[in-house]
PDB file of N, CA and C in Angstrom:
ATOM      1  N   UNK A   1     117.534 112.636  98.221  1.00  0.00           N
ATOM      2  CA  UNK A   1     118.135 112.698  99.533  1.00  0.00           C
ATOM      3  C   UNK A   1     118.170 111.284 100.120  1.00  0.00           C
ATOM      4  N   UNK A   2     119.216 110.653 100.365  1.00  0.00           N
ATOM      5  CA  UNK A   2     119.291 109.631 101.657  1.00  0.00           C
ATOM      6  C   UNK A   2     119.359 110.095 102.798  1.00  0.00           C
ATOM      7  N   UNK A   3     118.645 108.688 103.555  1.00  0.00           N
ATOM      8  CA  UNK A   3     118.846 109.057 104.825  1.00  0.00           C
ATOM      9  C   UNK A   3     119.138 107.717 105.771  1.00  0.00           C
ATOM     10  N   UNK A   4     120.556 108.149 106.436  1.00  0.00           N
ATOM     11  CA  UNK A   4     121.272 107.338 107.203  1.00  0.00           C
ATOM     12  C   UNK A   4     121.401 106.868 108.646  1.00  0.00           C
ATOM     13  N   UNK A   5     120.543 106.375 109.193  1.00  0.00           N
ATOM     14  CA  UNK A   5     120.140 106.190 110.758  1.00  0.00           C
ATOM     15  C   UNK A   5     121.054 105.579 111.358  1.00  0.00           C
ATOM     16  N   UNK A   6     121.393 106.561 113.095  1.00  0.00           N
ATOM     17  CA  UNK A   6     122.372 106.199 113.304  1.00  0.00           C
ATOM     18  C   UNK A   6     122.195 104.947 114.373  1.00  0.00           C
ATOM     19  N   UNK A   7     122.932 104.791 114.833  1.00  0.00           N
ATOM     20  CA  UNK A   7     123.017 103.758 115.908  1.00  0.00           C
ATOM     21  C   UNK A   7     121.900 102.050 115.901  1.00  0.00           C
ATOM     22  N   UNK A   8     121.287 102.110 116.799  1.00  0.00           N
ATOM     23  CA  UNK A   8     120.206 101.209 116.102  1.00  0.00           C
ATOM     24  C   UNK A   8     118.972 101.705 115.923  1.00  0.00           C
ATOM     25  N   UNK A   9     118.876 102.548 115.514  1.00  0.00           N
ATOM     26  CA  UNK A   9     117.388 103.277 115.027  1.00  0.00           C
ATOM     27  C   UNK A   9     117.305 102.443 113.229  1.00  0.00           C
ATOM     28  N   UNK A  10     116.282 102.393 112.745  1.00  0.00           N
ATOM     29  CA  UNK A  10     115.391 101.898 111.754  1.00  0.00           C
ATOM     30  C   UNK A  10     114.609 103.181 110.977  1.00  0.00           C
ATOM     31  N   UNK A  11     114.629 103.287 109.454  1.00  0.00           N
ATOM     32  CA  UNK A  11     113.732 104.465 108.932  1.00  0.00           C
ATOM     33  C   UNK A  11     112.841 102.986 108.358  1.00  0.00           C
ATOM     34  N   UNK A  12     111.247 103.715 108.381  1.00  0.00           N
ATOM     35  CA  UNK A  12     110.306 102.701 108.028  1.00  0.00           C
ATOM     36  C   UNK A  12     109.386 103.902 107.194  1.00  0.00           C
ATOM     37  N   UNK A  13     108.876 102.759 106.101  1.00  0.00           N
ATOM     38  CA  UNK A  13     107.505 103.783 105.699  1.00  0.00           C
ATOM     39  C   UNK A  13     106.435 102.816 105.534  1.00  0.00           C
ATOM     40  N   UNK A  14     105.231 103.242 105.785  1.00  0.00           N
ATOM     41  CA  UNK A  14     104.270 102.643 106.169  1.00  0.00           C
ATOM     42  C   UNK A  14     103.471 101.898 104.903  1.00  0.00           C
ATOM     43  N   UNK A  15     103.504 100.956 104.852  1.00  0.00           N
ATOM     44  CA  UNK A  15     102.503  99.943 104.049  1.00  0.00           C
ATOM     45  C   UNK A  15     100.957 100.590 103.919  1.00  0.00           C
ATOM     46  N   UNK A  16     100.360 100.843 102.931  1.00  0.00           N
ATOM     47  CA  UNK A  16      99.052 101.612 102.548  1.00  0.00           C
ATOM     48  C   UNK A  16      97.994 100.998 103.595  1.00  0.00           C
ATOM     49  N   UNK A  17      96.763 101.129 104.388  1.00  0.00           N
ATOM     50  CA  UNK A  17      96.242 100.476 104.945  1.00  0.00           C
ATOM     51  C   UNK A  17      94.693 100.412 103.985  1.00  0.00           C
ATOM     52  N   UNK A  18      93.717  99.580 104.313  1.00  0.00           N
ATOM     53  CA  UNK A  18      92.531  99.326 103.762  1.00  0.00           C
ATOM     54  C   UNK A  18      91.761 100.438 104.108  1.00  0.00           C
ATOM     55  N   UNK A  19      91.228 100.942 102.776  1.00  0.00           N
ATOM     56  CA  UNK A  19      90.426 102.364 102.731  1.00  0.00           C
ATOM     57  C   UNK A  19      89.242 101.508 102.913  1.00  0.00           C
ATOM     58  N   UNK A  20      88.829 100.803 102.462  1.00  0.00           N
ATOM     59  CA  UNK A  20      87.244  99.980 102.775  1.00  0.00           C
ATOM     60  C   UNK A  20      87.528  98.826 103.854  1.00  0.00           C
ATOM     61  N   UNK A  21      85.969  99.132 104.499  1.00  0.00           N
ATOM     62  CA  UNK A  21      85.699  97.733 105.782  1.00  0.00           C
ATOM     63  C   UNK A  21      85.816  96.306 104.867  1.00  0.00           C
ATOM     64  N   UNK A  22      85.658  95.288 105.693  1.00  0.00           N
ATOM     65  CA  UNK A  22      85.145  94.295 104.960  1.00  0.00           C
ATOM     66  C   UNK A  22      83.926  93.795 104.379  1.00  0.00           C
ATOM     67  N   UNK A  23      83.029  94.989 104.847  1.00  0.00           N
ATOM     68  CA  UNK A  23      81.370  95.493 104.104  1.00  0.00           C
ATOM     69  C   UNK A  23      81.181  96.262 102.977  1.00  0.00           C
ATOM     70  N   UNK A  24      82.504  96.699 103.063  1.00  0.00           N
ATOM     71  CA  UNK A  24      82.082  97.830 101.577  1.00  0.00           C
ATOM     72  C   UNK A  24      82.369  99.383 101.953  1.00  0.00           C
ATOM     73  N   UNK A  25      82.058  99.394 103.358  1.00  0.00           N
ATOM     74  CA  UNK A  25      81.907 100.633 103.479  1.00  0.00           C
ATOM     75  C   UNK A  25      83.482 101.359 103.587  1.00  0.00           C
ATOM     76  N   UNK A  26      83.694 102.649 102.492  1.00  0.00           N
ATOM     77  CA  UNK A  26      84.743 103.202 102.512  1.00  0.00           C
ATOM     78  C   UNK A  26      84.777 104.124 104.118  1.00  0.00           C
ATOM     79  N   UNK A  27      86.159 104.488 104.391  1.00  0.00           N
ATOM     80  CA  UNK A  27      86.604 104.934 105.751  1.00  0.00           C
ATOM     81  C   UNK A  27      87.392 106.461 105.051  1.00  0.00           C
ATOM     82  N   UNK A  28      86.772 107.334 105.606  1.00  0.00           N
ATOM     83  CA  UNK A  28      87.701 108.693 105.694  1.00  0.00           C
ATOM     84  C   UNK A  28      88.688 108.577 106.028  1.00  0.00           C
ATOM     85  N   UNK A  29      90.127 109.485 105.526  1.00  0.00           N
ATOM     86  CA  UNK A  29      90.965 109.360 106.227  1.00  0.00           C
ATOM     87  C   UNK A  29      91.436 109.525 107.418  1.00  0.00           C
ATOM     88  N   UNK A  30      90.541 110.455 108.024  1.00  0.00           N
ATOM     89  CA  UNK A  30      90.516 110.078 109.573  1.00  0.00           C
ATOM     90  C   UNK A  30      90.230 109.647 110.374  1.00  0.00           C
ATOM     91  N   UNK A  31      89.103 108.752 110.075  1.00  0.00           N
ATOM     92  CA  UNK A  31      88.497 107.351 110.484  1.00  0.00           C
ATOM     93  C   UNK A  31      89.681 106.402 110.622  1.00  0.00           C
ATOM     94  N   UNK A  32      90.484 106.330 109.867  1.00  0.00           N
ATOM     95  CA  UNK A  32      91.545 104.848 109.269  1.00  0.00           C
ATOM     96  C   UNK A  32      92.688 104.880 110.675  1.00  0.00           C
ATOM     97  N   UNK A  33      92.625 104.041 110.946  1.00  0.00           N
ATOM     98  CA  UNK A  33      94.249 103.708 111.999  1.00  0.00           C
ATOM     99  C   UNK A  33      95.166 104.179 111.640  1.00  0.00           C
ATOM    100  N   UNK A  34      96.264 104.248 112.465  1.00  0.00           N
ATOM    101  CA  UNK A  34      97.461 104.256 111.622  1.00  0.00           C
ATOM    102  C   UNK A  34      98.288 102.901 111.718  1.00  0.00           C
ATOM    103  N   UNK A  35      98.715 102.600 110.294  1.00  0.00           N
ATOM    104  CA  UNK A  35      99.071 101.563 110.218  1.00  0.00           C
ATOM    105  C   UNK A  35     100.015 101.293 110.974  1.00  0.00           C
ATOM    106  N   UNK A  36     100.203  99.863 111.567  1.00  0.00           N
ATOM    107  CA  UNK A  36     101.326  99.327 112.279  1.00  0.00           C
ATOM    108  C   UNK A  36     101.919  98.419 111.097  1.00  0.00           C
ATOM    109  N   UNK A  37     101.918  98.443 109.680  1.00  0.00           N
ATOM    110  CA  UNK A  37     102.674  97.438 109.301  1.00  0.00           C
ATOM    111  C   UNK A  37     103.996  98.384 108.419  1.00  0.00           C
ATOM    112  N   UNK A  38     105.297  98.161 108.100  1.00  0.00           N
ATOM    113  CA  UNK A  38     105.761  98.969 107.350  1.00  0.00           C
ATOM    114  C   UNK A  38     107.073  98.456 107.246  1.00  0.00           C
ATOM    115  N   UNK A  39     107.577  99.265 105.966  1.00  0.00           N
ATOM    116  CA  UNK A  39     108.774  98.701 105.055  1.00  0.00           C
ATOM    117  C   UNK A  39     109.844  99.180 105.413  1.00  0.00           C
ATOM    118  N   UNK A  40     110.935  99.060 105.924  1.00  0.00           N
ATOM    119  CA  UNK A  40     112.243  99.180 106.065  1.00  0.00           C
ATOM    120  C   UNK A  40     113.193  99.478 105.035  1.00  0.00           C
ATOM    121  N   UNK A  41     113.338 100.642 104.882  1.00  0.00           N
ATOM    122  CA  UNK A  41     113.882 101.880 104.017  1.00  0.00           C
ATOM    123  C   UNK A  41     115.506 102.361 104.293  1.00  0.00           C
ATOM    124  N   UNK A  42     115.742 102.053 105.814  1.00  0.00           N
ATOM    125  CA  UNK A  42     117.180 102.467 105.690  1.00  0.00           C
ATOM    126  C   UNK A  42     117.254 101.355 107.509  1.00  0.00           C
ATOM    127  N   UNK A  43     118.526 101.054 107.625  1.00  0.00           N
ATOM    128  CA  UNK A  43     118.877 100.562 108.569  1.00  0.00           C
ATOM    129  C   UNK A  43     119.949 101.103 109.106  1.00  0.00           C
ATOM    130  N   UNK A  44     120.542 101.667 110.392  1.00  0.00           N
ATOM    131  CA  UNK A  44     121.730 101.768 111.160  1.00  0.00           C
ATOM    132  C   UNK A  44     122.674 100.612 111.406  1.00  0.00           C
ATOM    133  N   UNK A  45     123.844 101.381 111.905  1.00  0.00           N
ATOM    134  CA  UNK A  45     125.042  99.911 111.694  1.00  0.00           C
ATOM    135  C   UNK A  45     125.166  99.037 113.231  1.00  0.00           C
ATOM    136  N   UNK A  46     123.886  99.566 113.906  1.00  0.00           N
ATOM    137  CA  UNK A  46     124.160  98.841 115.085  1.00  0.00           C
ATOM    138  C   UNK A  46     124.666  99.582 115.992  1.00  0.00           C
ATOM    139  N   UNK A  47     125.698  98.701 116.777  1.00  0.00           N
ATOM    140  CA  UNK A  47     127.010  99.343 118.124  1.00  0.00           C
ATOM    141  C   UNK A  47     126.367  99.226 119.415  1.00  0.00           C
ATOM    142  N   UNK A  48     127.287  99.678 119.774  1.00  0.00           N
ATOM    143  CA  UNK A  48     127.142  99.926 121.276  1.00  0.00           C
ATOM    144  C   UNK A  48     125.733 101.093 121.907  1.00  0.00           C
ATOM    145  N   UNK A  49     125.003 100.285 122.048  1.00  0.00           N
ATOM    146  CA  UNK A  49     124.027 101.518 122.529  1.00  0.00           C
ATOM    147  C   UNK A  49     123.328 101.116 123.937  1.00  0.00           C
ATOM    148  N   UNK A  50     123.773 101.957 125.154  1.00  0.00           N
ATOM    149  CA  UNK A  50     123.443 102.084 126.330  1.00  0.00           C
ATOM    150  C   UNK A  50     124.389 100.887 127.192  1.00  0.00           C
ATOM    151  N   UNK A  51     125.681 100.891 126.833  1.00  0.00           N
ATOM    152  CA  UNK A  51     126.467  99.688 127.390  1.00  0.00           C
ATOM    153  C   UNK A  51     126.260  98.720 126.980  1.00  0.00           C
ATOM    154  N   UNK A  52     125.331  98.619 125.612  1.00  0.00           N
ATOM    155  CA  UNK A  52     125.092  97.044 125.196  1.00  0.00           C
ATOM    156  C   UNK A  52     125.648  96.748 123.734  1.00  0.00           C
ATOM    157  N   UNK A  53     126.408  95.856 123.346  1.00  0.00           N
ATOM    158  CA  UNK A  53     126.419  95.700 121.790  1.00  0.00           C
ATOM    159  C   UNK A  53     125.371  95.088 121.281  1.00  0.00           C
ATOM    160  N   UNK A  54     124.958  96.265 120.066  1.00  0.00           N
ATOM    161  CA  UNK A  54     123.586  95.605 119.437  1.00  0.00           C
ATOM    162  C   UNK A  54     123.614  95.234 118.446  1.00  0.00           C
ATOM    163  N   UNK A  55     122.998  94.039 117.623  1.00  0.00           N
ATOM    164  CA  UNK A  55     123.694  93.740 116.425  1.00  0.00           C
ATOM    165  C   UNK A  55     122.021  93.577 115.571  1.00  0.00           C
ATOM    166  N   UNK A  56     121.736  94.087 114.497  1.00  0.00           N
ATOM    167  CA  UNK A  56     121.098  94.425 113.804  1.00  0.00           C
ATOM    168  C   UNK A  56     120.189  93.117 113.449  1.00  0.00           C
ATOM    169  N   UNK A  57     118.574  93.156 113.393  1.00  0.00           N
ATOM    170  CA  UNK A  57     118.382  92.029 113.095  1.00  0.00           C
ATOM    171  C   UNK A  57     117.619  91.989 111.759  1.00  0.00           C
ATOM    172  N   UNK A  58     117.436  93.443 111.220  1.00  0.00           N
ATOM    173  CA  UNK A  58     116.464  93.887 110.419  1.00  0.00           C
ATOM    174  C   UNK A  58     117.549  94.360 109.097  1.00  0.00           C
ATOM    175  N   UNK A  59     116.656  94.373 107.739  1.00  0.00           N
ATOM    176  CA  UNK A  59     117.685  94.519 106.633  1.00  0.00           C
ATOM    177  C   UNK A  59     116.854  95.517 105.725  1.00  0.00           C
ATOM    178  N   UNK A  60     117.177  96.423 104.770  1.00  0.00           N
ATOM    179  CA  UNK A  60     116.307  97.058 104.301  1.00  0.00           C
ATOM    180  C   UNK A  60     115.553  95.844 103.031  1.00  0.00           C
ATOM    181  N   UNK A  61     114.113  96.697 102.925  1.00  0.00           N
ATOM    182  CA  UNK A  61     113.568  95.542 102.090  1.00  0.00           C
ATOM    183  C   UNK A  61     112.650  94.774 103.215  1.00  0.00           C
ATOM    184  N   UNK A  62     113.071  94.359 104.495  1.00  0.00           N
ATOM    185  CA  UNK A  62     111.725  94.143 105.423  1.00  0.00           C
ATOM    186  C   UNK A  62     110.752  94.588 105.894  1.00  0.00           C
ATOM    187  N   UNK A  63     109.342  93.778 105.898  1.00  0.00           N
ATOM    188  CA  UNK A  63     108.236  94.324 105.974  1.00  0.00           C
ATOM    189  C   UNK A  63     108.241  93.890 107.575  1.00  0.00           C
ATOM    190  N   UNK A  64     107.839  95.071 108.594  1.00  0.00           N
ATOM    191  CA  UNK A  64     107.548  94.553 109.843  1.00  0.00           C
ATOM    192  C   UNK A  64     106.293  95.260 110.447  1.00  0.00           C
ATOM    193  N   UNK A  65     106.108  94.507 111.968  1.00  0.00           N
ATOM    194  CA  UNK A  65     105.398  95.226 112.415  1.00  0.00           C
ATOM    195  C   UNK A  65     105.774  95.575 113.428  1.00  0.00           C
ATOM    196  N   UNK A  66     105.129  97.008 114.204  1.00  0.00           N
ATOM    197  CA  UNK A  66     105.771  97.673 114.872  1.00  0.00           C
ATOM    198  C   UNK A  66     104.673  98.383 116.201  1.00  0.00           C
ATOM    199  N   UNK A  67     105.404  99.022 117.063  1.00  0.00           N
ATOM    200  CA  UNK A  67     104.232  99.064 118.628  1.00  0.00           C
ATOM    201  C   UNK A  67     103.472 100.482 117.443  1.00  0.00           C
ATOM    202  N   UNK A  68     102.362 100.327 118.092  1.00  0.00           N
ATOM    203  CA  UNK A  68     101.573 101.628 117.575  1.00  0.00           C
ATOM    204  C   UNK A  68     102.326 103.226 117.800  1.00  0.00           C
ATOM    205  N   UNK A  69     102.617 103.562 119.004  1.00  0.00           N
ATOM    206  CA  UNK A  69     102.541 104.890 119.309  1.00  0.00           C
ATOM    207  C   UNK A  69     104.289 104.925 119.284  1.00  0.00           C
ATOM    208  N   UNK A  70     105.116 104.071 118.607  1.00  0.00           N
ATOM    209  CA  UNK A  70     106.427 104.171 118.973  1.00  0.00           C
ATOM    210  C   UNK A  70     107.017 104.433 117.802  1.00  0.00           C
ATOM    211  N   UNK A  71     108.413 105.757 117.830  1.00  0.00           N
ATOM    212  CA  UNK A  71     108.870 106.112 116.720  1.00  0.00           C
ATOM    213  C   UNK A  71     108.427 107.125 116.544  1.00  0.00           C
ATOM    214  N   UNK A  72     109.311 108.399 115.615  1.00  0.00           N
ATOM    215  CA  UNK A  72     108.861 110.083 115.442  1.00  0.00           C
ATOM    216  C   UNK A  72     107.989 109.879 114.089  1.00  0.00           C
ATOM    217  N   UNK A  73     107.680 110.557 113.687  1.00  0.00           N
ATOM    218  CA  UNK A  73     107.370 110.866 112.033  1.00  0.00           C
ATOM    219  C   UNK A  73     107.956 111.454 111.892  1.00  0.00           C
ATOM    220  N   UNK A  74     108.383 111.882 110.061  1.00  0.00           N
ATOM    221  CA  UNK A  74     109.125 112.640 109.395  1.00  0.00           C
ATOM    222  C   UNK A  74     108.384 112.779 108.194  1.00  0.00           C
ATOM    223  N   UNK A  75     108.256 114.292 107.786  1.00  0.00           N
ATOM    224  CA  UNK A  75     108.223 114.377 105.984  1.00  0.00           C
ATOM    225  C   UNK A  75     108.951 114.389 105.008  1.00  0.00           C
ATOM    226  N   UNK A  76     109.442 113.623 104.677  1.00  0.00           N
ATOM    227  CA  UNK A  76     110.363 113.693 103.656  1.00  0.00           C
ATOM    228  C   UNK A  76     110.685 113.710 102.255  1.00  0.00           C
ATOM    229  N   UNK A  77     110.957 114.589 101.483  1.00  0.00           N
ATOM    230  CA  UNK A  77     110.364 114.688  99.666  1.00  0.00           C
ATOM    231  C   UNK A  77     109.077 114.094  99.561  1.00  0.00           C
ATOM    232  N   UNK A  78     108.111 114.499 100.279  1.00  0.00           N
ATOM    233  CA  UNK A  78     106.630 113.618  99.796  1.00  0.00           C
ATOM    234  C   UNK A  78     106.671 112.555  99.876  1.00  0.00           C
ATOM    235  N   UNK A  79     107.558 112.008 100.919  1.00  0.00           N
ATOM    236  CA  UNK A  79     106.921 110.766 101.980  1.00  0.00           C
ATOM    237  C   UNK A  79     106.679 110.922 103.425  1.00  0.00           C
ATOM    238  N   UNK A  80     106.121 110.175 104.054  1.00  0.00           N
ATOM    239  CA  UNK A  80     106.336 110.152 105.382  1.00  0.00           C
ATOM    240  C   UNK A  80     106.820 109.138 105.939  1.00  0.00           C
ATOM    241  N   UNK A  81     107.543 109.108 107.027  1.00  0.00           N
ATOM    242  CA  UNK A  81     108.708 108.045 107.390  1.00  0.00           C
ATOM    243  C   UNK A  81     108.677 108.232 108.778  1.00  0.00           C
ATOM    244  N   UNK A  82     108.806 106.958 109.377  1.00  0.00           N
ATOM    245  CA  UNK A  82     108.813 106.886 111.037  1.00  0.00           C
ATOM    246  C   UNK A  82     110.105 106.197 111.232  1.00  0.00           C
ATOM    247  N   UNK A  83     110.753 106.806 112.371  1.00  0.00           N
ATOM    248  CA  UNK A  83     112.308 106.873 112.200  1.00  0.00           C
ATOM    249  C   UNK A  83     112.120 106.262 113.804  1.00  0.00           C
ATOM    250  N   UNK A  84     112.535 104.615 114.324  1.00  0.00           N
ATOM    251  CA  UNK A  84     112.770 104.321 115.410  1.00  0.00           C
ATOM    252  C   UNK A  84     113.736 103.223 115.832  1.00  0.00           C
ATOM    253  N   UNK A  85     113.697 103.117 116.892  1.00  0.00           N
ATOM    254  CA  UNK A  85     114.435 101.982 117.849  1.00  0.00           C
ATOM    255  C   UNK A  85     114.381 100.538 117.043  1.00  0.00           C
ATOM    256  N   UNK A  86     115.360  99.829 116.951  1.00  0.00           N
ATOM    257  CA  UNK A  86     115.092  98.545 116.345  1.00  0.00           C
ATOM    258  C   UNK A  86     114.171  98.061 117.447  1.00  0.00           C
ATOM    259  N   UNK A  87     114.116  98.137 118.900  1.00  0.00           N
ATOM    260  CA  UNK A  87     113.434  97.415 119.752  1.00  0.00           C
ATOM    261  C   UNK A  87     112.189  97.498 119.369  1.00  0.00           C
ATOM    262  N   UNK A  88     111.795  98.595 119.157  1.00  0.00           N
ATOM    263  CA  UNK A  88     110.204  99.034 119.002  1.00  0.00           C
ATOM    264  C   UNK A  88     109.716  98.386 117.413  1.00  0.00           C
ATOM    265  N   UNK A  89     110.023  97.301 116.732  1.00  0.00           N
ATOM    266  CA  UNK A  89     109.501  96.426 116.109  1.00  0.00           C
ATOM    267  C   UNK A  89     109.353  95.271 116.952  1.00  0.00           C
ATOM    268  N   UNK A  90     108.384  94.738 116.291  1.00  0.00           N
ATOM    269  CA  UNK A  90     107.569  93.639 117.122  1.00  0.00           C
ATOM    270  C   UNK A  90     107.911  92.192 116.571  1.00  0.00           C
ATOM    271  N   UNK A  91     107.840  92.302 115.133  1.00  0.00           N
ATOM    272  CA  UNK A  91     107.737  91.064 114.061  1.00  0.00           C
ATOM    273  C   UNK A  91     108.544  91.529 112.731  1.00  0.00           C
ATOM    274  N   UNK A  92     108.816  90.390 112.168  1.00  0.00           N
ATOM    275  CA  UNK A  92     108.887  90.308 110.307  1.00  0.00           C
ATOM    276  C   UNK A  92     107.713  90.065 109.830  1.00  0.00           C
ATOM    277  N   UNK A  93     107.512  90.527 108.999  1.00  0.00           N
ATOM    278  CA  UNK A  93     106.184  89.602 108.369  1.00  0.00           C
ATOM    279  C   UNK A  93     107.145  88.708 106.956  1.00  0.00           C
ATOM    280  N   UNK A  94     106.664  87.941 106.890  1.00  0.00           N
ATOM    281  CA  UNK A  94     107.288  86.647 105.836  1.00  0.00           C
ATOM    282  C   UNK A  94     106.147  86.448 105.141  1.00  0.00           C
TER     283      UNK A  94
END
């Protein structure tokens, strides 16, 4: 299945985060954050959104980072994918 985001929304999936501290000690999975770093999987074509032309700054293949609590989740064929606003990235990571 693809999936094609419209306007300027972004599909991202999340970069694995560190199961161990920097002591050793392993973290349950519900102990662990949720990651803010993640890979850019599908991109929208932009446009006009809210009276503004928006022009895309993100490409699939980028690793970014993104606000914590911003963006839906999705399950998808045995992934999970957070589907948001180009605004609601923060950074590239390079």
């Amino acid at each position: 299945m693809k999936l094609v985001p419209l306007f300027d929304r972004v599909v991202l999936e999340a970069v694995s985060s560190e199961e161990k501290t920097k002591s050793g000690i392993v973290l349950p999975s519900a102990a662990q954050e949720k990651p803010q770093m993640a890979k850019v999987i599908a991109v929208g074509p932009g446009g006009i959104v809210d009276g503004k032309d928006v022009k895309m700054q993100l490409k699939v293949g980028d690793v970014v980072l993104y606000s914590k609590y911003a963006g839906s989740e999705f399950k998808l064929e045995n992934r999970e994918v957070t589907i948001m606003r180009q605004n609601d990235v923060l950074a590239i990571v390079k």
